[in-house]
PDB file of N, CA and C in Angstrom:
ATOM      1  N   UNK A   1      -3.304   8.839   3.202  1.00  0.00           N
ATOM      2  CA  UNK A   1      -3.804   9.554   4.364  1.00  0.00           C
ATOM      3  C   UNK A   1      -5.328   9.440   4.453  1.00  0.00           C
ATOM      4  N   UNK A   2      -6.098   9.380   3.150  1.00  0.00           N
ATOM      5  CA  UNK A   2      -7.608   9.031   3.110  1.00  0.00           C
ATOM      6  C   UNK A   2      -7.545   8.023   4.084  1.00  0.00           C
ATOM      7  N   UNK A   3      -7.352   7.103   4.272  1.00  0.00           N
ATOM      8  CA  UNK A   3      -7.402   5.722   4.695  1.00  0.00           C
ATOM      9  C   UNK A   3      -6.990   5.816   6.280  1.00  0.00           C
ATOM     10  N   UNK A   4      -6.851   6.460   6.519  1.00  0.00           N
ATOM     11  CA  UNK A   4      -6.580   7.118   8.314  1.00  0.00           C
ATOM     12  C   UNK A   4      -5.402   6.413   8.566  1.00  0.00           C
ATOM     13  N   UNK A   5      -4.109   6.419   8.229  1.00  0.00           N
ATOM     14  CA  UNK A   5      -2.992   5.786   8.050  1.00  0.00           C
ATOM     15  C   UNK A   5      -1.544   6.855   8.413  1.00  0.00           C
ATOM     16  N   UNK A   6      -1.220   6.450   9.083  1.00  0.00           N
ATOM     17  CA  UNK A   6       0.165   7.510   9.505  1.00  0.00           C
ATOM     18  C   UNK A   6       1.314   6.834   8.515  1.00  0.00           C
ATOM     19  N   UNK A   7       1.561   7.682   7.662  1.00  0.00           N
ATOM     20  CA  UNK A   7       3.390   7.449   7.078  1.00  0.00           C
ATOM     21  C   UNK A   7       4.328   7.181   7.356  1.00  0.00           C
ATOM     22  N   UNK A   8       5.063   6.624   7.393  1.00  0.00           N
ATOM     23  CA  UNK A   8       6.325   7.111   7.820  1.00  0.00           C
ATOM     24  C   UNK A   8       7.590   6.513   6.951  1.00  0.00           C
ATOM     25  N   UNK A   9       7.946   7.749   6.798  1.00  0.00           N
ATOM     26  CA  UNK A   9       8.912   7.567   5.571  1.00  0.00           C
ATOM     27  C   UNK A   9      10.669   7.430   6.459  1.00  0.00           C
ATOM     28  N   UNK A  10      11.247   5.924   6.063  1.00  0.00           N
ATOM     29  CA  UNK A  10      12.577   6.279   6.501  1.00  0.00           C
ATOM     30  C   UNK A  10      13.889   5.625   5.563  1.00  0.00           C
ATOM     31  N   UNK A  11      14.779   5.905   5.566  1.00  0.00           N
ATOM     32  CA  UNK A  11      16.059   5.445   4.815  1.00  0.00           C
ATOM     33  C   UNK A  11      16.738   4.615   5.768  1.00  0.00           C
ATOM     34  N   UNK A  12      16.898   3.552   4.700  1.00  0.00           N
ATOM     35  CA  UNK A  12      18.144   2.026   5.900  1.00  0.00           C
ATOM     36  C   UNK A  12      17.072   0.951   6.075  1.00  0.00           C
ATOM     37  N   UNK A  13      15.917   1.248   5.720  1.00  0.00           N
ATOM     38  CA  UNK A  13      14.837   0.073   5.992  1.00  0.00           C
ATOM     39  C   UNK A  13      15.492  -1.597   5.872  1.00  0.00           C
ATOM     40  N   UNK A  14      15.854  -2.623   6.624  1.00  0.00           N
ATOM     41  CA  UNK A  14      16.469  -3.752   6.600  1.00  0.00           C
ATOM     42  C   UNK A  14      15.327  -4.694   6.131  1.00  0.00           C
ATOM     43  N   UNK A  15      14.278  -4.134   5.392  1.00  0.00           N
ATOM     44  CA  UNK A  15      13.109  -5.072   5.074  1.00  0.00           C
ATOM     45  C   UNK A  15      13.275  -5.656   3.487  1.00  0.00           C
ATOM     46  N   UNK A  16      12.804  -6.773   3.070  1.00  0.00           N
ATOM     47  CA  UNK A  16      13.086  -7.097   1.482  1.00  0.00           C
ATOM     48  C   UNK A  16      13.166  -6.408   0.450  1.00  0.00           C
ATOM     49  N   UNK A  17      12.310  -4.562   0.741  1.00  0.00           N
ATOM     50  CA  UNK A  17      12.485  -4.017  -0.452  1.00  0.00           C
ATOM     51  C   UNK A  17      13.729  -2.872  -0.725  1.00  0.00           C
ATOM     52  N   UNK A  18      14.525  -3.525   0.721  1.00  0.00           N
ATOM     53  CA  UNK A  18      16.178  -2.570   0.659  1.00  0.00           C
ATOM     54  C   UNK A  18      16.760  -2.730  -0.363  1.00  0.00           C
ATOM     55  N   UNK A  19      17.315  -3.822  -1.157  1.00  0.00           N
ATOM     56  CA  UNK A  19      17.664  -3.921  -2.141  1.00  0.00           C
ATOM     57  C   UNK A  19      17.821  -3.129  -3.435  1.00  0.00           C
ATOM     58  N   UNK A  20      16.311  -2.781  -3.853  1.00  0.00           N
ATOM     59  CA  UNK A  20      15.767  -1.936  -4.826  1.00  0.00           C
ATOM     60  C   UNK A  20      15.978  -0.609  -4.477  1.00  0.00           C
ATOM     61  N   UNK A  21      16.028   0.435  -3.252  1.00  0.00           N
ATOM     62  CA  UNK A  21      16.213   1.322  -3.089  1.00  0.00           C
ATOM     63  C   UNK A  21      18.269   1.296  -3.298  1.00  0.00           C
ATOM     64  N   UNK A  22      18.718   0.540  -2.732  1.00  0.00           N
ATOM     65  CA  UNK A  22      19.930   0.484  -2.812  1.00  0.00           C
ATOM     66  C   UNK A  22      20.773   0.501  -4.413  1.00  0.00           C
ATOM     67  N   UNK A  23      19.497   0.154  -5.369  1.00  0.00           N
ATOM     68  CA  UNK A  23      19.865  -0.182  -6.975  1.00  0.00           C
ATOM     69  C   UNK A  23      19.245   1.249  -7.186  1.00  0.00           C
ATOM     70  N   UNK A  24      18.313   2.096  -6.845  1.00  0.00           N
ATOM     71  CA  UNK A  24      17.993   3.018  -7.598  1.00  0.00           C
ATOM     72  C   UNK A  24      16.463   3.096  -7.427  1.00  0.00           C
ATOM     73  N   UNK A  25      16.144   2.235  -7.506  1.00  0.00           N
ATOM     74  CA  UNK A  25      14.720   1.642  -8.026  1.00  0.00           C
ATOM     75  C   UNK A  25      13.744   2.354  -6.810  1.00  0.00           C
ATOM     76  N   UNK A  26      12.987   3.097  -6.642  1.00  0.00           N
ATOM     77  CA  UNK A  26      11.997   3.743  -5.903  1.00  0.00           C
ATOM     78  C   UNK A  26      10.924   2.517  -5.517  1.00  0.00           C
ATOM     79  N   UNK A  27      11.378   2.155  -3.826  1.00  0.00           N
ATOM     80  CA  UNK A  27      10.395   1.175  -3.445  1.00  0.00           C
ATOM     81  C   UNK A  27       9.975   1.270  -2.200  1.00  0.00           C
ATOM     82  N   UNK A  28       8.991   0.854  -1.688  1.00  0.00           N
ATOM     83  CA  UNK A  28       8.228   0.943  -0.635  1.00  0.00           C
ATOM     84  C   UNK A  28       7.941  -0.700   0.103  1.00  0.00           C
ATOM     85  N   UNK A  29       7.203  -0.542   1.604  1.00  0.00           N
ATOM     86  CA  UNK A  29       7.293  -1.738   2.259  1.00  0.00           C
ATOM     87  C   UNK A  29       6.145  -1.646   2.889  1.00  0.00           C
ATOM     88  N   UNK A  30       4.921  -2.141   3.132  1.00  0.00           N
ATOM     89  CA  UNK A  30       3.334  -1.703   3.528  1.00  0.00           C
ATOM     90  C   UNK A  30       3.325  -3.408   4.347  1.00  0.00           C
ATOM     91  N   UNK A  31       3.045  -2.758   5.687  1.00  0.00           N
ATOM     92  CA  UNK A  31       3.394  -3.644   6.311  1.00  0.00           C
ATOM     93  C   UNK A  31       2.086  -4.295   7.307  1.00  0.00           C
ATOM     94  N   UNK A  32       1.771  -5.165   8.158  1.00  0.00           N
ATOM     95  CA  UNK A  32       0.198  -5.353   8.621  1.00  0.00           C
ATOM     96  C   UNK A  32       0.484  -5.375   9.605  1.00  0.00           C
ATOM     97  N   UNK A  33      -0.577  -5.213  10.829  1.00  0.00           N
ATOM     98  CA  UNK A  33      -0.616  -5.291  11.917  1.00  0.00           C
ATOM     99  C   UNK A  33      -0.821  -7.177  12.280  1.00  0.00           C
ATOM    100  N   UNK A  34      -0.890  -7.398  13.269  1.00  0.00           N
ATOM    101  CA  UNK A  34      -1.276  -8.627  13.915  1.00  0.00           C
ATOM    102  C   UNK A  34      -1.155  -9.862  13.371  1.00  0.00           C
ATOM    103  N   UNK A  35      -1.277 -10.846  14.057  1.00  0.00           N
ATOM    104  CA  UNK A  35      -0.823 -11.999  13.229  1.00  0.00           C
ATOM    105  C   UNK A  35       1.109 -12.312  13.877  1.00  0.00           C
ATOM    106  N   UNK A  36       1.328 -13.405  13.549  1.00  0.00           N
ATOM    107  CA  UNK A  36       2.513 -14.084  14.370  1.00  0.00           C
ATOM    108  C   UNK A  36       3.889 -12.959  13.842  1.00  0.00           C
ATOM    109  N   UNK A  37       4.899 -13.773  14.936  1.00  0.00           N
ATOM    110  CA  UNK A  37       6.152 -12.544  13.988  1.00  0.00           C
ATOM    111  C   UNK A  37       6.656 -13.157  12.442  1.00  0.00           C
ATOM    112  N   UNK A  38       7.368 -12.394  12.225  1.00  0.00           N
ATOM    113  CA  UNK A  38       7.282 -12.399  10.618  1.00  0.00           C
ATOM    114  C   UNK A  38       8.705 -13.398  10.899  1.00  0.00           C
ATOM    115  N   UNK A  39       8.942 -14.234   9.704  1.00  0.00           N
ATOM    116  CA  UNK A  39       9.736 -15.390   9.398  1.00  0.00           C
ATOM    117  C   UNK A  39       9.970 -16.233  10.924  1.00  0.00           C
ATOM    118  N   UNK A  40       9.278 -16.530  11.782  1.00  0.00           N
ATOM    119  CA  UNK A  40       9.209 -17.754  12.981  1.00  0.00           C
ATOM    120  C   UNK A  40       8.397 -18.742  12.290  1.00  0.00           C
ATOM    121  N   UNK A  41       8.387 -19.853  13.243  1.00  0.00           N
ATOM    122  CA  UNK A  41       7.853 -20.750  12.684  1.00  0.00           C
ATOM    123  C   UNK A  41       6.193 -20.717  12.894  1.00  0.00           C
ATOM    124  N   UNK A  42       5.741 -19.511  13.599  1.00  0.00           N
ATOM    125  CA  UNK A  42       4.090 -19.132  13.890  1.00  0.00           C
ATOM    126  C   UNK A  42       3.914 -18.583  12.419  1.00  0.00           C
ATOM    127  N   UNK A  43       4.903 -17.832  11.457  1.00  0.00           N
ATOM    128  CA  UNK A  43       4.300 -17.396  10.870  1.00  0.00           C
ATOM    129  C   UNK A  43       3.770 -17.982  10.008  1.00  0.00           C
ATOM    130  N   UNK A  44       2.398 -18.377   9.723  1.00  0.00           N
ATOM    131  CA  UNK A  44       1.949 -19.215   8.533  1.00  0.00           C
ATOM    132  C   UNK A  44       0.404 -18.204   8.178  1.00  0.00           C
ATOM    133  N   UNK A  45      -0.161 -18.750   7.115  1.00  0.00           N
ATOM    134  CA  UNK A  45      -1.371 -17.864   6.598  1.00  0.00           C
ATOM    135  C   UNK A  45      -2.489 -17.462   8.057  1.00  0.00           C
ATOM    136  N   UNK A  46      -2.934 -18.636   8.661  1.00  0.00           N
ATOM    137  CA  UNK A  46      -3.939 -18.829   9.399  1.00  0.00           C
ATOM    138  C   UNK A  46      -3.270 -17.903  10.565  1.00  0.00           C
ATOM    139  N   UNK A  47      -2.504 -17.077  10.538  1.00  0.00           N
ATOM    140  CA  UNK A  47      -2.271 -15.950  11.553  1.00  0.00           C
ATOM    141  C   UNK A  47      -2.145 -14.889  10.740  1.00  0.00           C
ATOM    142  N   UNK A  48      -2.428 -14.420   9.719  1.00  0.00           N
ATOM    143  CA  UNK A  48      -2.608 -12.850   9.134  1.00  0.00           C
ATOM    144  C   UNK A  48      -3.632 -12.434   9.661  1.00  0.00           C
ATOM    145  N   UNK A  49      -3.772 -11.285  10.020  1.00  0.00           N
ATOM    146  CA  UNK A  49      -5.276 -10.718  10.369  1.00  0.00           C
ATOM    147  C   UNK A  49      -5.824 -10.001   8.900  1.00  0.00           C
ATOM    148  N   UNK A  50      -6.687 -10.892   8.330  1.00  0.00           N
ATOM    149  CA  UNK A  50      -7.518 -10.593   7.536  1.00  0.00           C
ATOM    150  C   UNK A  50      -7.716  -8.989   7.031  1.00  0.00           C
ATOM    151  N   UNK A  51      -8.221  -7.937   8.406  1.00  0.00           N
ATOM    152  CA  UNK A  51      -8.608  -6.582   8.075  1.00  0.00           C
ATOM    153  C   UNK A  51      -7.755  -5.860   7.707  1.00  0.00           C
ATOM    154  N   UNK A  52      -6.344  -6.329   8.114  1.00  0.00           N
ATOM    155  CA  UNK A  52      -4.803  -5.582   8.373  1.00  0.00           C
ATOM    156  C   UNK A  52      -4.420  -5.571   7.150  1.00  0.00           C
ATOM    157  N   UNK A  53      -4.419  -7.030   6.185  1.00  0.00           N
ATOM    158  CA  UNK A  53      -4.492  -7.752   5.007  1.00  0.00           C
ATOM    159  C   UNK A  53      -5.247  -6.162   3.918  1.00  0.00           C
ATOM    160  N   UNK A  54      -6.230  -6.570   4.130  1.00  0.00           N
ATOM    161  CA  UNK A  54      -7.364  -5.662   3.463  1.00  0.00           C
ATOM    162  C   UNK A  54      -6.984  -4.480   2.934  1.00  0.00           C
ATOM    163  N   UNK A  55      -6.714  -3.378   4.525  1.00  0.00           N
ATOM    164  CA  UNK A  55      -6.218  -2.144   4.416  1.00  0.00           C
ATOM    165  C   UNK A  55      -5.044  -1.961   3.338  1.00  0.00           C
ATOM    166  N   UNK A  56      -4.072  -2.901   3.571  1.00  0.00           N
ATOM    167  CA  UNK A  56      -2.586  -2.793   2.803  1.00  0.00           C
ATOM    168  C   UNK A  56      -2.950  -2.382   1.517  1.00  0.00           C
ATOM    169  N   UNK A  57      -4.111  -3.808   1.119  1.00  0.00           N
ATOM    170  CA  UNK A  57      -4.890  -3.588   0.147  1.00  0.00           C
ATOM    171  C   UNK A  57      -5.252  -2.708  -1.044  1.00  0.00           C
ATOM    172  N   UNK A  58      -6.216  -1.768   0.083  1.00  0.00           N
ATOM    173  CA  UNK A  58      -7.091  -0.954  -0.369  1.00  0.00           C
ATOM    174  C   UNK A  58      -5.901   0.509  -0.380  1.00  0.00           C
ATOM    175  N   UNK A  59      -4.737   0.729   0.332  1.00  0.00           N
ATOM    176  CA  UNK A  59      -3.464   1.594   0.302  1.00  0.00           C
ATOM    177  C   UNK A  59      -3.125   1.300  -0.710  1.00  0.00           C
ATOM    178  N   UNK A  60      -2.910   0.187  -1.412  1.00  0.00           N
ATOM    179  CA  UNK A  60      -1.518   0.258  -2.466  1.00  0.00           C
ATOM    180  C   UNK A  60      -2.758   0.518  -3.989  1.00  0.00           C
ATOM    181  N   UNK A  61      -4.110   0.171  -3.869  1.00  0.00           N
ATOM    182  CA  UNK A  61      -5.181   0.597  -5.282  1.00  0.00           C
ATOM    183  C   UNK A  61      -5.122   1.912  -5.397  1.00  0.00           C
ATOM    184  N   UNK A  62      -5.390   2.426  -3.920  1.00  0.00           N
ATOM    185  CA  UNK A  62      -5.805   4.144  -3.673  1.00  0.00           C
ATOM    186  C   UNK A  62      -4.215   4.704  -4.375  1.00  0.00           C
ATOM    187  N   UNK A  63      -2.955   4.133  -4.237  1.00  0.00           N
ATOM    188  CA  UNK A  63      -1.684   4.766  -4.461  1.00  0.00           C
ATOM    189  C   UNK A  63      -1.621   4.823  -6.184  1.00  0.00           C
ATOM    190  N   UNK A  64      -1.754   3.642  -6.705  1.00  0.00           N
ATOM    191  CA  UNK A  64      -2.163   3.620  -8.019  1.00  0.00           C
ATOM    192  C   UNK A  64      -3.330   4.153  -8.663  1.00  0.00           C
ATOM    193  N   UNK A  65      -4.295   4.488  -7.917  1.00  0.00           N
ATOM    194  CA  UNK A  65      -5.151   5.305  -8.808  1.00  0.00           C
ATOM    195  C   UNK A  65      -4.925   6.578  -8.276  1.00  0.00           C
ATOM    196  N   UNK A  66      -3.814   7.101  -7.885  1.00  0.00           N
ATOM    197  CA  UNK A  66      -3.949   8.121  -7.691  1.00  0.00           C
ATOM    198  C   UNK A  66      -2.115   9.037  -8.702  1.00  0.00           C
ATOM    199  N   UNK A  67      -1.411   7.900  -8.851  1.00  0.00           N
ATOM    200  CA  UNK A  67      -0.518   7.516 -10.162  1.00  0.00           C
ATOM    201  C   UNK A  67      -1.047   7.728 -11.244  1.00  0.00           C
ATOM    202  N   UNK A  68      -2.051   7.006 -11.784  1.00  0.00           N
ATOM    203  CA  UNK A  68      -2.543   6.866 -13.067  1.00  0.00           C
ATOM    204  C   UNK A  68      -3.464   8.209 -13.302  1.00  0.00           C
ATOM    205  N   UNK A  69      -4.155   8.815 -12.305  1.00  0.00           N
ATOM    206  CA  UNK A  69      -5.096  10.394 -12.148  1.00  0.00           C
ATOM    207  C   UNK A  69      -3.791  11.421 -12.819  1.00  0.00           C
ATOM    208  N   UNK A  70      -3.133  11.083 -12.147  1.00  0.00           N
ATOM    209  CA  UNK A  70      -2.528  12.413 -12.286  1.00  0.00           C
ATOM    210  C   UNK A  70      -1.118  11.841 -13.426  1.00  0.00           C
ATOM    211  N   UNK A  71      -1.431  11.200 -14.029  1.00  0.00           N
ATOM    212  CA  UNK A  71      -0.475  10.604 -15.415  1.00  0.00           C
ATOM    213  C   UNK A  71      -0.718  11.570 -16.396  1.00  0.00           C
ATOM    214  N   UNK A  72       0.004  12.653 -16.932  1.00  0.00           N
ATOM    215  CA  UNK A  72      -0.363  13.524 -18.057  1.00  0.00           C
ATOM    216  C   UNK A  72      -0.389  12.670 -19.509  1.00  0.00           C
ATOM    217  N   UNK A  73      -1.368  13.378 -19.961  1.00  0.00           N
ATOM    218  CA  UNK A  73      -1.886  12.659 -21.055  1.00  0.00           C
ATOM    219  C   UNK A  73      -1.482  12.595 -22.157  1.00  0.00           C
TER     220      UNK A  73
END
C-alpha cells in the first residue's frame, strides 16, 4: 500500500501461479501495466514498460522486507 498500489485479492485466478494455490502452497501473481498482450506474438521484451517493470519490483523487496522485519527471532 506504501507504493500507492490497490490490492486485490481473489480466488480462481487462471494465471501461472494457480497451480501452487491449488497444491497448498501460498502464492501470488504481480502483474504490469502496458506493453503488448501477454502470450501473442507482440509479446516480446521491447514492449514491457520499463516503470511498470520497476514498481512490481520495488512491491515484491518492500513484501520481503517486510517478512523478514517481522520474522521473530
Amino acid at each position: 500500500m506504501g507504493l500507492g498500489r490497490k490490492v486485490i485479492a481473489q480466488d480462481g485466478s487462471g494465471s501461472d501461479h494457480r497451480v501452487f494455490g491449488q497444491a497448498g502452497v501460498v502464492a501470488t501473481d504481480i502483474t504490469v501495466e502496458g506493453g503488448a498482450q501477454t502470450h501473442a506474438p507482440t509479446d516480446v521484451p521491447e514492449a514491457v514498460d520499463a516503470d511498470s517493470v520497476e514498481l512490481a519490483a520495488r512491491l515484491v523487496l518492500a513484501v520481503i522486507e517486510d517478512v523478514l522485519s517481522s520474522k521473530p527471532n
